[in-house]
Protein backbone atom coordinates (compact mmCIF):
# COMPACT_ATOMS: atom_id res chain seq x y z
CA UNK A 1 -26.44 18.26 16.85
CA UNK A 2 -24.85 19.45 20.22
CA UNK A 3 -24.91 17.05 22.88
CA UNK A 4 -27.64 17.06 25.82
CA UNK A 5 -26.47 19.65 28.47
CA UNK A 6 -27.02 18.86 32.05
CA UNK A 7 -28.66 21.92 34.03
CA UNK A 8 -25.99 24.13 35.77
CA UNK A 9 -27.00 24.35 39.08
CA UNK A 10 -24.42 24.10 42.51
CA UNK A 11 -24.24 20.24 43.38
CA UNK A 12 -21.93 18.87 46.55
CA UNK A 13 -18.69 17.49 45.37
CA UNK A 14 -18.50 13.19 46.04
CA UNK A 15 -15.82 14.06 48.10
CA UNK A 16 -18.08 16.48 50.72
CA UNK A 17 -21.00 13.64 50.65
CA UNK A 18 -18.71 11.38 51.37
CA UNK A 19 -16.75 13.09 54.11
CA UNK A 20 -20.20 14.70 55.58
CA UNK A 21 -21.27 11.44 56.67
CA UNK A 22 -18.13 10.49 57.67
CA UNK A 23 -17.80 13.24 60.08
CA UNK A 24 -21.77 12.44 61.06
CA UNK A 25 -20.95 8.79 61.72
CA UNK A 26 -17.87 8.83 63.53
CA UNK A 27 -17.43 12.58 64.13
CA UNK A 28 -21.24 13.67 65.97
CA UNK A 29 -21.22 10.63 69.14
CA UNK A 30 -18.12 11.95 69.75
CA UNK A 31 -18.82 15.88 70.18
CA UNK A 32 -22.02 14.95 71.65
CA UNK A 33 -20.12 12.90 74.55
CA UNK A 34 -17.47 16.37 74.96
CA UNK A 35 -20.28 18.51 75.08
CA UNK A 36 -22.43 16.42 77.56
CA UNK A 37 -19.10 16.44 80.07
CA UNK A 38 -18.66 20.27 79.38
CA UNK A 39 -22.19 21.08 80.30
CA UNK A 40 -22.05 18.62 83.32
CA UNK A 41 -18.78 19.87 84.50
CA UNK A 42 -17.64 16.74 84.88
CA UNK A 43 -13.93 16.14 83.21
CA UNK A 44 -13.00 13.65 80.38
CA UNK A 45 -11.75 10.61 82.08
CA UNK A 46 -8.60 9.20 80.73
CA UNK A 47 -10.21 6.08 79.17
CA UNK A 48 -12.94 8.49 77.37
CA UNK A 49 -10.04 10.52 75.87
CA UNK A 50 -8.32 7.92 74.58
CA UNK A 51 -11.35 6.67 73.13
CA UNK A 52 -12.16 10.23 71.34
CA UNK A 53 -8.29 10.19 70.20
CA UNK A 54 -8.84 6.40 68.56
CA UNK A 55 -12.33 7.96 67.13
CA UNK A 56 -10.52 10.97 65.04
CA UNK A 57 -7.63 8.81 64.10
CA UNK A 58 -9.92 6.12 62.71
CA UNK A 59 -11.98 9.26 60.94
CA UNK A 60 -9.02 10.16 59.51
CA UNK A 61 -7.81 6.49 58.14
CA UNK A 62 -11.34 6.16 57.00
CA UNK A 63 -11.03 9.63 54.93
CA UNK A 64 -7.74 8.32 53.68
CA UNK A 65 -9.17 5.48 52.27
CA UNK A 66 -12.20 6.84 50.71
CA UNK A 67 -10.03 9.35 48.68
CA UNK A 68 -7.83 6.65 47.09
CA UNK A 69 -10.33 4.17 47.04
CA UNK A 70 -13.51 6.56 45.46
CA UNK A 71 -12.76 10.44 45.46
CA UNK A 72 -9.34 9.89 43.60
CA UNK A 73 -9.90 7.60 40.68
CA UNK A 74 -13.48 9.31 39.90
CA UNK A 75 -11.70 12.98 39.84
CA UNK A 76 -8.74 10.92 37.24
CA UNK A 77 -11.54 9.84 35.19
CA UNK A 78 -13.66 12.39 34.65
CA UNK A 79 -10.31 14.60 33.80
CA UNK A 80 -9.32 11.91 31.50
CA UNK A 81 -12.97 11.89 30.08
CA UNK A 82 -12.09 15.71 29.01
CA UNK A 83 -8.39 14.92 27.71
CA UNK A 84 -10.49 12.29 25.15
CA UNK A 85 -13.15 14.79 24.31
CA UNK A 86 -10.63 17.02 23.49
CA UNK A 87 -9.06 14.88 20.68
CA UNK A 88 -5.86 13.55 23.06
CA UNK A 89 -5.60 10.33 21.87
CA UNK A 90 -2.59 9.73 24.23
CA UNK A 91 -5.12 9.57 27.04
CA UNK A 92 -6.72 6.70 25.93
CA UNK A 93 -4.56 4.80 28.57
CA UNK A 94 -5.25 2.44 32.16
CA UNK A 95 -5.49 4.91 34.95
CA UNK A 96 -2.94 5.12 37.63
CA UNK A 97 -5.94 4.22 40.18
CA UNK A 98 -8.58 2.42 39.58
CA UNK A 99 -10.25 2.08 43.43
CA UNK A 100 -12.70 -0.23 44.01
CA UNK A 101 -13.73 -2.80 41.78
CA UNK A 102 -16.58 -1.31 40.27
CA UNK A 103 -14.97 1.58 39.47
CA UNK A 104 -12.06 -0.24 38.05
CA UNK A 105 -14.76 -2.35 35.91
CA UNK A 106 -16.14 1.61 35.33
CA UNK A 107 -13.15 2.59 33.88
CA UNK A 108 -12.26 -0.46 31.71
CA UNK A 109 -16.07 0.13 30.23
CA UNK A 110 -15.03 3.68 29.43
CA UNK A 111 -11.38 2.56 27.75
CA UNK A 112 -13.27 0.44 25.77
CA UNK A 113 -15.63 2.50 24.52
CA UNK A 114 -13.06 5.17 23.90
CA UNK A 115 -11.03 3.20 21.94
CA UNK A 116 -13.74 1.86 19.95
CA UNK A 117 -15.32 5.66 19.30
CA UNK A 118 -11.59 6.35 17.90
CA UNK A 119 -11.24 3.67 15.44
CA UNK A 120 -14.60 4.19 14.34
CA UNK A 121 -13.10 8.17 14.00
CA UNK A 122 -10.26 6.88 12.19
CA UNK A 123 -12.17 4.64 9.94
CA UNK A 124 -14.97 6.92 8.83
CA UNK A 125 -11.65 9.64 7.80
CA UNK A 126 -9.86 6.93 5.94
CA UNK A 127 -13.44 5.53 4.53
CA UNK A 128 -14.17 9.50 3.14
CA UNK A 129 -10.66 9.38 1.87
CA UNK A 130 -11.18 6.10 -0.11
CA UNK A 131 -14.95 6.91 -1.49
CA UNK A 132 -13.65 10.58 -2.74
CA UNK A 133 -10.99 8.40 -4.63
CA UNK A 134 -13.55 6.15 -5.87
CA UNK A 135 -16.24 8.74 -6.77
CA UNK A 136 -13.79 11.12 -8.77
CA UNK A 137 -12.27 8.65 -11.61
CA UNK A 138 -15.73 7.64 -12.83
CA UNK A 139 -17.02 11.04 -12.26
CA UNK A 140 -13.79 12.58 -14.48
CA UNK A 141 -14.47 10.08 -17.26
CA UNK A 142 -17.91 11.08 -17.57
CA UNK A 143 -17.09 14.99 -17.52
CA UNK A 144 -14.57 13.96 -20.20
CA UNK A 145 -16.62 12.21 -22.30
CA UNK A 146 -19.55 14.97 -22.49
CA UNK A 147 -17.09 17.39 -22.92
CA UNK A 148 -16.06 15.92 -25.94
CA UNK A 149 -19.12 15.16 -27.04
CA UNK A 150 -20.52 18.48 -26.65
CA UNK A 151 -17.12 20.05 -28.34
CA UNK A 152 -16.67 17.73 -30.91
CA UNK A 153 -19.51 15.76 -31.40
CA UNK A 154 -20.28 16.77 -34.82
CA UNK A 155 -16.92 15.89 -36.42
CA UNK A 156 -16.88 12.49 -34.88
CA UNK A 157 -17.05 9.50 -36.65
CA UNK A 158 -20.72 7.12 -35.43
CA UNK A 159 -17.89 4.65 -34.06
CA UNK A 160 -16.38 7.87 -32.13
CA UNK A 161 -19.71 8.98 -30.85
CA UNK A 162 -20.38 5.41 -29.64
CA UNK A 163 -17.07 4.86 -27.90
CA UNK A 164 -17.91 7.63 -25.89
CA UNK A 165 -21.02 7.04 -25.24
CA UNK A 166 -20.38 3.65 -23.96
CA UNK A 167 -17.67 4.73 -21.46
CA UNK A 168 -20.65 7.24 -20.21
CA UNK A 169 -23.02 4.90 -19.43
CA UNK A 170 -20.10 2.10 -18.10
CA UNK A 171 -19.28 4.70 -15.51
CA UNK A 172 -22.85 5.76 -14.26
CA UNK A 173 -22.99 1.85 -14.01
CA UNK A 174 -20.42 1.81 -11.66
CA UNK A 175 -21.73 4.91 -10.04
CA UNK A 176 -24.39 3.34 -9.20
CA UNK A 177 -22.86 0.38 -8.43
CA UNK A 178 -21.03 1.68 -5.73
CA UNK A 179 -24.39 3.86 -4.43
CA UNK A 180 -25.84 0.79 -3.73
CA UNK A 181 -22.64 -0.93 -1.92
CA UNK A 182 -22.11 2.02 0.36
CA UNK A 183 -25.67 1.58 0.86
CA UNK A 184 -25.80 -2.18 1.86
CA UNK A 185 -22.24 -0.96 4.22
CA UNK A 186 -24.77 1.30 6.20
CA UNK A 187 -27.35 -0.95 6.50
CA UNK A 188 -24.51 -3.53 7.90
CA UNK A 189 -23.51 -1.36 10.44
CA UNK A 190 -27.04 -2.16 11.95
CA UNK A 191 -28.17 -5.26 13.18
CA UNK A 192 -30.70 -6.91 10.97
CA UNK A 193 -31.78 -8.95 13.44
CA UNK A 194 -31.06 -11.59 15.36
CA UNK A 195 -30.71 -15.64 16.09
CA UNK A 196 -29.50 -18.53 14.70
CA UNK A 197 -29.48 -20.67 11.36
CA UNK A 198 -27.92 -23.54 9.69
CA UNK A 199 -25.91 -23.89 6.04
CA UNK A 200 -29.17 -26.15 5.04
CA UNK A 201 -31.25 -23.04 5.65
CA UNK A 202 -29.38 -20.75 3.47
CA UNK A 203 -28.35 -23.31 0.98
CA UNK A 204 -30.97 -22.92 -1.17
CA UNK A 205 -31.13 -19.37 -1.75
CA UNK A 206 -27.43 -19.48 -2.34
CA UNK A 207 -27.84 -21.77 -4.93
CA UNK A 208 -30.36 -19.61 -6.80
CA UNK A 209 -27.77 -17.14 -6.58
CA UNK A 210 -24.30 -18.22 -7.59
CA UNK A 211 -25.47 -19.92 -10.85
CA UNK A 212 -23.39 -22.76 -12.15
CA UNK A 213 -21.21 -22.71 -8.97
CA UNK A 214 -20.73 -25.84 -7.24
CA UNK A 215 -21.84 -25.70 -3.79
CA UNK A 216 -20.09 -28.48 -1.59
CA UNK A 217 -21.58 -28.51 2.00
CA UNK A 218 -20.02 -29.91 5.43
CA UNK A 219 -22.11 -30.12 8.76
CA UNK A 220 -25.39 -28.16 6.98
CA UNK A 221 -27.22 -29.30 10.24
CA UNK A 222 -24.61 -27.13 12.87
CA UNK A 223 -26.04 -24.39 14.24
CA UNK A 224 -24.69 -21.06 13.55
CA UNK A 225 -25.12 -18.16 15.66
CA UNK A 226 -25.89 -15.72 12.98
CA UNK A 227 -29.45 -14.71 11.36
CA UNK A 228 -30.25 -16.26 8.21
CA UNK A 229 -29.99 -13.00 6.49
CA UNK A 230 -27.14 -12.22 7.48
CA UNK A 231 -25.29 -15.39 6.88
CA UNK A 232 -27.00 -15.92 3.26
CA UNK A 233 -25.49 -12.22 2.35
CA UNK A 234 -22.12 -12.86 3.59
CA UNK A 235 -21.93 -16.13 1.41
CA UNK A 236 -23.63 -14.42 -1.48
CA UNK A 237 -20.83 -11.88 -1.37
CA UNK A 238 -18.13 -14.89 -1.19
CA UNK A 239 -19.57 -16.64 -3.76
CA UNK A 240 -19.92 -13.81 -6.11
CA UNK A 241 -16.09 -13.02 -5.23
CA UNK A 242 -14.93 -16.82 -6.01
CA UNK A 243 -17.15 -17.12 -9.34
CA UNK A 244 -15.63 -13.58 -10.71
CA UNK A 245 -11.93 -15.15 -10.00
CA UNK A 246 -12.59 -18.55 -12.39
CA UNK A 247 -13.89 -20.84 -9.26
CA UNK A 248 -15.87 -23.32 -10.29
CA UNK A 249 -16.58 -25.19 -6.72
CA UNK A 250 -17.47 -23.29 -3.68
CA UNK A 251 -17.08 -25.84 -0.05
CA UNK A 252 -18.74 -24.69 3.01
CA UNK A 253 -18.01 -26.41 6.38
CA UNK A 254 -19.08 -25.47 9.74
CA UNK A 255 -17.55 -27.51 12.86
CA UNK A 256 -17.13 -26.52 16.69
CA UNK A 257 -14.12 -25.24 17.81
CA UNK A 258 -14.38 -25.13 22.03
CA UNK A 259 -16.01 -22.62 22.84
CA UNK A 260 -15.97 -20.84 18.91
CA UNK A 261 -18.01 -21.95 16.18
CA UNK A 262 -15.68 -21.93 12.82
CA UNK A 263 -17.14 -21.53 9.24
CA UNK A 264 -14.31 -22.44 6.64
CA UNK A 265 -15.04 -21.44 3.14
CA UNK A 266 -13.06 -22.19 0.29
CA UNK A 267 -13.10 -22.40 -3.43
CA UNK A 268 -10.68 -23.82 -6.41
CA UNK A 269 -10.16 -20.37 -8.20
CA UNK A 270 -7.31 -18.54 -8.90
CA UNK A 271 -7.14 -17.57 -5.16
CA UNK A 272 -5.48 -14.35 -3.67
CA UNK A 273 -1.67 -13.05 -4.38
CA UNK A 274 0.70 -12.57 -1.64
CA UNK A 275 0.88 -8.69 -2.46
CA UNK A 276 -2.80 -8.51 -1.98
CA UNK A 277 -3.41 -10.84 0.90
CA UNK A 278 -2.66 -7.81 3.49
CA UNK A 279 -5.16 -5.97 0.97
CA UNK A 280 -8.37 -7.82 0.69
CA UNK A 281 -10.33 -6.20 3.46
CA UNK A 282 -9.30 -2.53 2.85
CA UNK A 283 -12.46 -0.37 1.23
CA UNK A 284 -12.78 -0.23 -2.35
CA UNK A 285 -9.46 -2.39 -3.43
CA UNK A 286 -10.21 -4.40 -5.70
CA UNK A 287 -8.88 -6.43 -8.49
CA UNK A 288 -11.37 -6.16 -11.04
CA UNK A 289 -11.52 -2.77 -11.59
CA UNK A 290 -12.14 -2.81 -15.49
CA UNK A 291 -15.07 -5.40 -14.79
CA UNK A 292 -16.73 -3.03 -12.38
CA UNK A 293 -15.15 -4.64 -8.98
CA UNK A 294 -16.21 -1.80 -6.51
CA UNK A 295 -13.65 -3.52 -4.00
CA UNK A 296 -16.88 -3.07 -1.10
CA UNK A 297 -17.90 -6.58 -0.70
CA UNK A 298 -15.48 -8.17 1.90
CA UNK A 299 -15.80 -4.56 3.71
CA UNK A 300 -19.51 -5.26 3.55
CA UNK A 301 -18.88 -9.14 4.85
CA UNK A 302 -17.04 -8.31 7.81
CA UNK A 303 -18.99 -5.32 9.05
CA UNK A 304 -22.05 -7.47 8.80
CA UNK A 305 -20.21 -10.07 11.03
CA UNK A 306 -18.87 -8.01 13.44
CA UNK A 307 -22.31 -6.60 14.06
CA UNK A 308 -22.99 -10.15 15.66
CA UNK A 309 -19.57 -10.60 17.20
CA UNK A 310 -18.15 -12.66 14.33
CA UNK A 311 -15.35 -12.10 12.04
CA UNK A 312 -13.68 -13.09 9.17
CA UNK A 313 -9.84 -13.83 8.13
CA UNK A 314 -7.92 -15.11 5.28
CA UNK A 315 -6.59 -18.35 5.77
CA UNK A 316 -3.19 -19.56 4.12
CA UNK A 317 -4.09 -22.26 1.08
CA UNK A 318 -2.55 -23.96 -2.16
CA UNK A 319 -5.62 -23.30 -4.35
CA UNK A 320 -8.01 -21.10 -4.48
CA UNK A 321 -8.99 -18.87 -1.48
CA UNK A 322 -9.98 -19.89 2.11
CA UNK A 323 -12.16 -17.53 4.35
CA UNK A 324 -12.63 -18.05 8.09
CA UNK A 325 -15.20 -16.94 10.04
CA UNK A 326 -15.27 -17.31 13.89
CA UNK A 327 -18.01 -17.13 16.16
CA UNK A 328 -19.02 -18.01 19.49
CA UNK A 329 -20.60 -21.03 19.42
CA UNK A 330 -24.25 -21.49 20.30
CA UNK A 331 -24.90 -23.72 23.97
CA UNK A 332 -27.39 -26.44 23.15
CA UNK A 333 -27.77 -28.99 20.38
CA UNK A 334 -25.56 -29.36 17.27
CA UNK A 335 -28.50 -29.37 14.78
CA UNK A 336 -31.70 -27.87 14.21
């Protein structure tokens, strides 16, 4: 879908509106004033001379400043608008002028924006990367396994024909596994909605879910600046990840931080290795694999926060694995 097009159609440049009225505000009193003399006969007196000469050197200082203050900086952006447009990353880069300070705040907006539209560029290549990689090895199984099947099937053994048969339907499992996780990424991209809960609110739910994991729960009454579906997902997901690496307690605690509103959660499992730490949050690693790990769910977690301006780090820890997640913390009272 091609972008809107704006009609084509001869418009003044910033640069003549601005210097139009320039030259109407200081320029017009004083031609009208040389013009009444020259129609009256009547000579410029000194004094009225040197006042024209101070008006056209004060037009020209205010010119001056207009073009590095307005005319120059908008005619840098909007070239720099077509450098980014045109794929040169390199131009994603402070201005040498910024002008006045809205246009300077104009220009940071645009940066920002930039930037963000080229990660999100980057990402979505590396994400196609990663789910072509994840599609084609259960995809290749299941072509192998029909193929022999189909070729063979008769001179297999029941055991054979069952082997094979089982891989089959393990991998359309995980096919469909991973359907649904790229599925619940989309939807994460979105916000859900919006407000504020507490760990009491989701703590229920959460316990329905994670089975015979031990929940442990610290401040349940702070508020936290996330919707409650939102925040019971994200500790589904980290719950489901600490019971599938042997944890048998999961500890929540929220607390105040300043201005930041911190949600620490750990768990007594086997915890994360120091060659996967850097790892974790990339799509589709994972280290269950052969148990049908689709390596989505922390990808999932922290798209979900940063929808709501939260995120989500690994802290450092001597058992188990510690999660971080930072927010901005709500103004008002500490519990519900």
């Amino acid at each position: 879908m091609s972008a809107p097009q704006v009609p084509v159609k001869w418009r003044p440049s910033i640069a003549l509106v601005a210097y139009g009225v320039l030259l109407a505000v200081l320029g017009l009193p004083s031609g009208l004033i040389v013009l009444v003399r020259l129609l009256g006969g009547r000579d410029l007196s000194t004094l009225e001379i040197g006042v024209l000469i101070a008006s056209l050197v004060a037009t020209l200082l205010t010119a001056y400043v207009l073009t590095r203050a307005v005319t120059r900086p908008i005619e840098a952006l909007v070239t720099r608008t077509h450098q980014i447009a045109e794929g040169g990353r390199n131009a994603i880069r402070p201005p040498d002028a910024y002008g006045t300070a809205e246009l300077a705040t104009l220009s940071q907006a645009f940066l920002d924006l930039a930037s963000r539209l080229m990660h999100r560029t980057d990402y979505m290549r590396t994400f196609a990367a990663h789910v072509s990689h994840a599609l084609k090895s259960p995809l290749t199984a299941i072509r192998g396994s029909s193929e022999l099947l189909r070729d063979e099937g008769d001179s297999m053994t029941p055991a054979e024909r069952q082997k094979f048969l089982d891989a089959i339907i393990t991998e359309t499992d995980r096919l469909t596994r991973l359907v649904a996780r790229l599925r619940e990424l989309a939807q994460a991209e979105m916000p859900i909605s919006t407000g504020t809960t507490t760990l009491e609110t989701v703590l229920p739910e959460l316990r329905a879910q994670s089975g015979g994991l031990g929940l442990i729960v610290l401040g349940g009454d702070i508020i936290i600046p996330l919707p409650t579906e939102t925040l019971g997902i994200v500790l589904a997901h980290l719950a489901d990840n600490a019971a599938q690496h042997g944890a048998t307690r999961l500890t929540l605690a929220a607390n105040r931080r300043g201005e930041s509103l911190a949600l620490t959660i750990s768990d007594n499992g086997q915890g994360i290795s120091e060659g996967n730490r850097d790892r974790i949050f990339q799509p589709f690693f994972t280290t269950r694999h052969d148990s049908g790990g689709t390596g989505m769910g922390l990808d999932i977690v922290r798209a979900l926060l940063r929808v709501h301006n939260a995120d989500i780090a690994l802290q450092s820890s001597t058992k188990g694995a510690e999660f971080l997640i930072l927010t901005a913390a709500p103004a008002g009272s500490s519990s519900t």
